[in-house]
Protein backbone atom coordinates (compact mmCIF):
# COMPACT_ATOMS: atom_id res chain seq x y z
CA UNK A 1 -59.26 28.17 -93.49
CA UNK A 2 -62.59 26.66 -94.80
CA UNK A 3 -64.92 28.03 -96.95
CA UNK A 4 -68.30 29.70 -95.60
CA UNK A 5 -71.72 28.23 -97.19
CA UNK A 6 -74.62 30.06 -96.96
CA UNK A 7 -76.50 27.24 -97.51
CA UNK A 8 -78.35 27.04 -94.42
CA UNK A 9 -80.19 30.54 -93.25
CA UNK A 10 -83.08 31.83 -91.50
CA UNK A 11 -85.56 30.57 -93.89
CA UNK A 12 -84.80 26.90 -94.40
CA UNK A 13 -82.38 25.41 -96.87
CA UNK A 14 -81.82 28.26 -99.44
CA UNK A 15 -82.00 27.22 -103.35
CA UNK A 16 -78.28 27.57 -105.31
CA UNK A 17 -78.80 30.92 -107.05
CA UNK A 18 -76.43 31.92 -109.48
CA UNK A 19 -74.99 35.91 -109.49
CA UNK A 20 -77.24 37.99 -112.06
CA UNK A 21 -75.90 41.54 -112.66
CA UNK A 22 -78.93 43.95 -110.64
CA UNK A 23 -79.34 46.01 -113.83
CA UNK A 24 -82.49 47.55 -113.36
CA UNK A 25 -82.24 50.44 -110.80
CA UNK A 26 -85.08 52.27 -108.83
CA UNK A 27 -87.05 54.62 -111.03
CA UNK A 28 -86.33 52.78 -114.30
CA UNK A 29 -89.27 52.42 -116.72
CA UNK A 30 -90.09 48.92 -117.52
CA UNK A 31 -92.59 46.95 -120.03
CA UNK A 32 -95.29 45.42 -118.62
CA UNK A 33 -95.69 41.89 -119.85
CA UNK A 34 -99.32 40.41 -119.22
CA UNK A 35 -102.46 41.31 -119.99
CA UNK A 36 -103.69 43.35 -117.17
CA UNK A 37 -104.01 46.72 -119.03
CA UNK A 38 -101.22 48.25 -117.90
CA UNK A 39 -98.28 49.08 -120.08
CA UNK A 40 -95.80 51.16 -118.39
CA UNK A 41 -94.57 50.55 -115.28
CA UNK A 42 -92.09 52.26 -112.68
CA UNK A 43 -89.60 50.37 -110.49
CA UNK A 44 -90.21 52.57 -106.63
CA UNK A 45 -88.58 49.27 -104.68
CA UNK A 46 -87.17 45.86 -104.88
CA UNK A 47 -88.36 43.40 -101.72
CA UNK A 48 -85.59 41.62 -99.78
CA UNK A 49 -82.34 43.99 -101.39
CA UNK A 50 -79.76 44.14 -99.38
CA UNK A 51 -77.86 47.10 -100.33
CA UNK A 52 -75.12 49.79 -98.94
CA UNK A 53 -75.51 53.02 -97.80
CA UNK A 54 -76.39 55.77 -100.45
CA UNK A 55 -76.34 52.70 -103.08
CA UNK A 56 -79.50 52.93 -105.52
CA UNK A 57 -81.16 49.55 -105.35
CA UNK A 58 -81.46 47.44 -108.38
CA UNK A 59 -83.36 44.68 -109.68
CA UNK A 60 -82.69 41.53 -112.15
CA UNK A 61 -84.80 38.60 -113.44
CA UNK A 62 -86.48 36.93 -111.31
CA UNK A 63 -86.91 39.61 -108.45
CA UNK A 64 -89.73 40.83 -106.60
CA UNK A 65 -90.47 44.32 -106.81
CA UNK A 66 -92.77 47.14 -105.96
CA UNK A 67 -94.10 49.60 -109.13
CA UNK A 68 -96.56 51.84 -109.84
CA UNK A 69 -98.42 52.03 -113.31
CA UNK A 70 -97.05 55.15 -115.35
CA UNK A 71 -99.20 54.19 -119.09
CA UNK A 72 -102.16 51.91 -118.87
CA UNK A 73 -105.64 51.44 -118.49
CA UNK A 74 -107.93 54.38 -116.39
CA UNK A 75 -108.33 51.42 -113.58
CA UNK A 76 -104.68 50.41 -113.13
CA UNK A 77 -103.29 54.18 -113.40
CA UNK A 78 -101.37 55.46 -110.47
CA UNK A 79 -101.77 52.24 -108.31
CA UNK A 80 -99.25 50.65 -106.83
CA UNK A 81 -98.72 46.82 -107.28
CA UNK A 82 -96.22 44.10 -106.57
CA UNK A 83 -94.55 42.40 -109.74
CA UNK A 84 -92.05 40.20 -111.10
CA UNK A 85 -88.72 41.33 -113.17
CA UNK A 86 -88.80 38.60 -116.42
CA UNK A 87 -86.79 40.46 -118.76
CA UNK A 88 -83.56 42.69 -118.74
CA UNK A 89 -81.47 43.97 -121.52
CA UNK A 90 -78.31 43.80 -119.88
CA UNK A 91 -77.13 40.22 -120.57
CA UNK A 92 -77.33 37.38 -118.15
CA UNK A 93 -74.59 35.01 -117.93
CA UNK A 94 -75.67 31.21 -117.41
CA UNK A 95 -73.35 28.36 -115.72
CA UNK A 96 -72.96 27.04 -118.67
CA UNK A 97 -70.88 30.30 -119.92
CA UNK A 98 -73.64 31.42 -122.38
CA UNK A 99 -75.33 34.73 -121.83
CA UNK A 100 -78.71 36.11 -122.77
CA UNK A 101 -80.03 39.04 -123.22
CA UNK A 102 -83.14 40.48 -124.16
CA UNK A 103 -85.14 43.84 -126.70
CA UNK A 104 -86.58 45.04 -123.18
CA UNK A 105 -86.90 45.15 -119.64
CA UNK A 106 -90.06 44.04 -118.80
CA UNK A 107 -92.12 42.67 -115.68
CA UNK A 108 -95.53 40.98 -114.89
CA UNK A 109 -97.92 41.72 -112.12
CA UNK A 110 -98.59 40.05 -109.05
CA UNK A 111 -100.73 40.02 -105.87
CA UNK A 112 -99.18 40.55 -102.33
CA UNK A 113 -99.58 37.23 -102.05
CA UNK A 114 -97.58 36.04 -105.14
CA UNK A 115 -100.31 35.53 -107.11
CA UNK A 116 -100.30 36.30 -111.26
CA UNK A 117 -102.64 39.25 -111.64
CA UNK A 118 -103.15 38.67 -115.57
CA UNK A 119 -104.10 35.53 -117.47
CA UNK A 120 -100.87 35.59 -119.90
CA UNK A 121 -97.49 36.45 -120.37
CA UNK A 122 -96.30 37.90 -123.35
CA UNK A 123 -93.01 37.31 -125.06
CA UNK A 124 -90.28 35.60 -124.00
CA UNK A 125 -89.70 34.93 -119.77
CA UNK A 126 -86.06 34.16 -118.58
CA UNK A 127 -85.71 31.08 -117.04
CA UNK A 128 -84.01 32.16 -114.02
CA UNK A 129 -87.64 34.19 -113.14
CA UNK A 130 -89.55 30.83 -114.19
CA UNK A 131 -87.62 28.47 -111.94
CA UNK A 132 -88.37 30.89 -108.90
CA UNK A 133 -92.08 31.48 -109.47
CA UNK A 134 -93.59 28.18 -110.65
CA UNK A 135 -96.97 30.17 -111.69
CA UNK A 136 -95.23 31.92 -113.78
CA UNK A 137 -93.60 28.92 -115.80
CA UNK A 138 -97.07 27.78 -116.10
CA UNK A 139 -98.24 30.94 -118.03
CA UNK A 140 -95.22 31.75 -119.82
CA UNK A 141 -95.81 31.14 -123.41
CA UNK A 142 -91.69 30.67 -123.89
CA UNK A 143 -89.18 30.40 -121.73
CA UNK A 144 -85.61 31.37 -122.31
């Protein structure tokens, strides 16, 4: 019987993505990693998951989500924003066999339209986030 590809979808050609473990699940608390003047942040959804019924959605690196600001600055409070997952604890295994794992889980803010909402990143950014979000790459001070 041959193998299925999912090489070829709706959207075009589709990137080779490895598996990451989705270890960040709705409601967790995350870092926030740029200089926007927030610094807590809640995970309330993760754009494109397709889950299972009664499953809690999760996140990983390099994901899209939606959070709202929990700890910040008086402007940023409360509002909801779109951001980018660049750091998880749980570790990340690489083709190569090696796996890395992070101190936090942290994210950066971005604009419905993809957009970085701060000037920098701080810390270290995984490079399965930076090889799907170019802008990001360009920020990031170090990429792991």
């Amino acid at each position: 019987m041959p193998e299925k590809t999912r090489a070829v979808s709706a959207k075009g050609v589709e990137e080779y993505r490895p598996h990451i473990t989705r270890a960040i699940p709705v409601n967790a608390v995350l870092n926030c990693a740029d200089n926007t003047g927030a610094k807590k942040l809640r995970l309330i959804q993760v754009i494109r998951y397709k889950g299972r019924h009664r499953r809690v959605p999760a996140a990983t690196v390099g994901d899209e989500v939606v959070v709202v600001v929990k700890v910040g600055a008086p402007d940023v409070r409360k509002q909801i924003f779109h951001a980018i997952i660049v750091r998880q604890r749980y570790p990340i295994r690489r083709i190569s066999g090696e796996r890395v794992m992070f101190e936090d889980n942290a994210a950066v803010l971005i604009t419905p339209e993809g957009e970085l909402k701060g000037t920098e990143v701080r810390g270290p950014v995984a490079s399965e986030a930076a090889e799907r979000w170019s802008r990001l790459a360009n920020l990031a001070s170090m990429i792991v």
